[in-house]
C-alpha atoms as a PDB file:
ATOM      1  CA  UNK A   1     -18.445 131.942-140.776  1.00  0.00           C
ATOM      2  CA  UNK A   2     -21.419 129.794-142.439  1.00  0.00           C
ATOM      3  CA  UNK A   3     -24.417 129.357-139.901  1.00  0.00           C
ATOM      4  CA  UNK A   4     -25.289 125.953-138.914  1.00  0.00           C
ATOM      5  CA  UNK A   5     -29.187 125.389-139.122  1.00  0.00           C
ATOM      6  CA  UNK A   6     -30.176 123.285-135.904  1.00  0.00           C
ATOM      7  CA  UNK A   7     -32.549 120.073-136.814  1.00  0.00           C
ATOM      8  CA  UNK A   8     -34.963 119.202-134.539  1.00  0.00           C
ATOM      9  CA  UNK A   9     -36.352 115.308-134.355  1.00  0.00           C
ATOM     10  CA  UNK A  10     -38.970 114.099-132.080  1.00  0.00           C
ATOM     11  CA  UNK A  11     -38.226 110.192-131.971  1.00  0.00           C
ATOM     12  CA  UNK A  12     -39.936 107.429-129.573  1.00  0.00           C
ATOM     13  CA  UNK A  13     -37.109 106.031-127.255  1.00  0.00           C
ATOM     14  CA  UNK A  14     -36.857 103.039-129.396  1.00  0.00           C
ATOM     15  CA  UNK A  15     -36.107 104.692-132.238  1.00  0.00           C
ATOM     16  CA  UNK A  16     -33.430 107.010-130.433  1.00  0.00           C
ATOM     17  CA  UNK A  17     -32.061 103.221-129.388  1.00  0.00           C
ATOM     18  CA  UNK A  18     -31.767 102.204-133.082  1.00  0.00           C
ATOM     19  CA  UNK A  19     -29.875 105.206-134.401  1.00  0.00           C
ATOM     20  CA  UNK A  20     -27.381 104.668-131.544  1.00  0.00           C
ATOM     21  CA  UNK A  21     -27.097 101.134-132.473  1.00  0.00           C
ATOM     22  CA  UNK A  22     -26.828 102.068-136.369  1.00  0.00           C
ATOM     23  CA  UNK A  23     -24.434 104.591-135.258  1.00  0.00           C
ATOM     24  CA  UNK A  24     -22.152 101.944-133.822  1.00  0.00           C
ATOM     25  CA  UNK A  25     -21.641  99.924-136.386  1.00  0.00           C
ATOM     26  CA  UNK A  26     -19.974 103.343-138.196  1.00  0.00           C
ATOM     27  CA  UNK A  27     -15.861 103.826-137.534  1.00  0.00           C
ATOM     28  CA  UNK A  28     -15.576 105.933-133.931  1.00  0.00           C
ATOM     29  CA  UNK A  29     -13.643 108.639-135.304  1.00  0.00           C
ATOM     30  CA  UNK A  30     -16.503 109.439-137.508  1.00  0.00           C
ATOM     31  CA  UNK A  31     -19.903 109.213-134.725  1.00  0.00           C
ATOM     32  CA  UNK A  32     -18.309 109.715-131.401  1.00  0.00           C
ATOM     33  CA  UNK A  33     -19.052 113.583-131.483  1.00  0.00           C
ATOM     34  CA  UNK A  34     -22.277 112.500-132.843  1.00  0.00           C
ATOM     35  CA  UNK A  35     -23.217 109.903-130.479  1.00  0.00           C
ATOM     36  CA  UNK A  36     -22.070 112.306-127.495  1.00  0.00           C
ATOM     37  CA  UNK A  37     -24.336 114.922-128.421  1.00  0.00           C
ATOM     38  CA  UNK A  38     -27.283 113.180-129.065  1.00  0.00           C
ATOM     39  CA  UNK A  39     -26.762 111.007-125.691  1.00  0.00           C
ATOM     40  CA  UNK A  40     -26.521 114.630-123.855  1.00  0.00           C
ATOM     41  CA  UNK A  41     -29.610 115.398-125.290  1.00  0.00           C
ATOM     42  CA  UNK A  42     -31.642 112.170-124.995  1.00  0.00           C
ATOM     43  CA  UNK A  43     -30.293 111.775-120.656  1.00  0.00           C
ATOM     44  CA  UNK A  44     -31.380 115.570-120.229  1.00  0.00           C
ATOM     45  CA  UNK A  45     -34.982 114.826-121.862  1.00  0.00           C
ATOM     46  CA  UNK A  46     -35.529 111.541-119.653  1.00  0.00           C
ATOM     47  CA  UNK A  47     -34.624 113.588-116.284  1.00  0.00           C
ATOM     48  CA  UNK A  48     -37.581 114.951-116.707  1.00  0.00           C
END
């Protein structure tokens, strides 16, 4: 199994905005994991 090296951005919240808005204009089937796992990511940072 090939280990997956985890990325780490640090991004103001309008820049997170315009990836997910980049990211929508992409077919679903090809950014919906995506798109889930960065919006996972993004709501547990802004509990905060």
């Amino acid at each position: 199994m090939e280990e997956q090296i985890q990325v780490v951005f640090q991004l103001t919240l309008e820049e997170a905005n315009l990836i997910f808005k980049a990211l929508g204009k992409l077919p679903f089937e090809q950014v919906y994991e995506l798109i889930g796992k960065l919006n996972q990511q993004a709501n547990e940072q802004l509990k905060k």
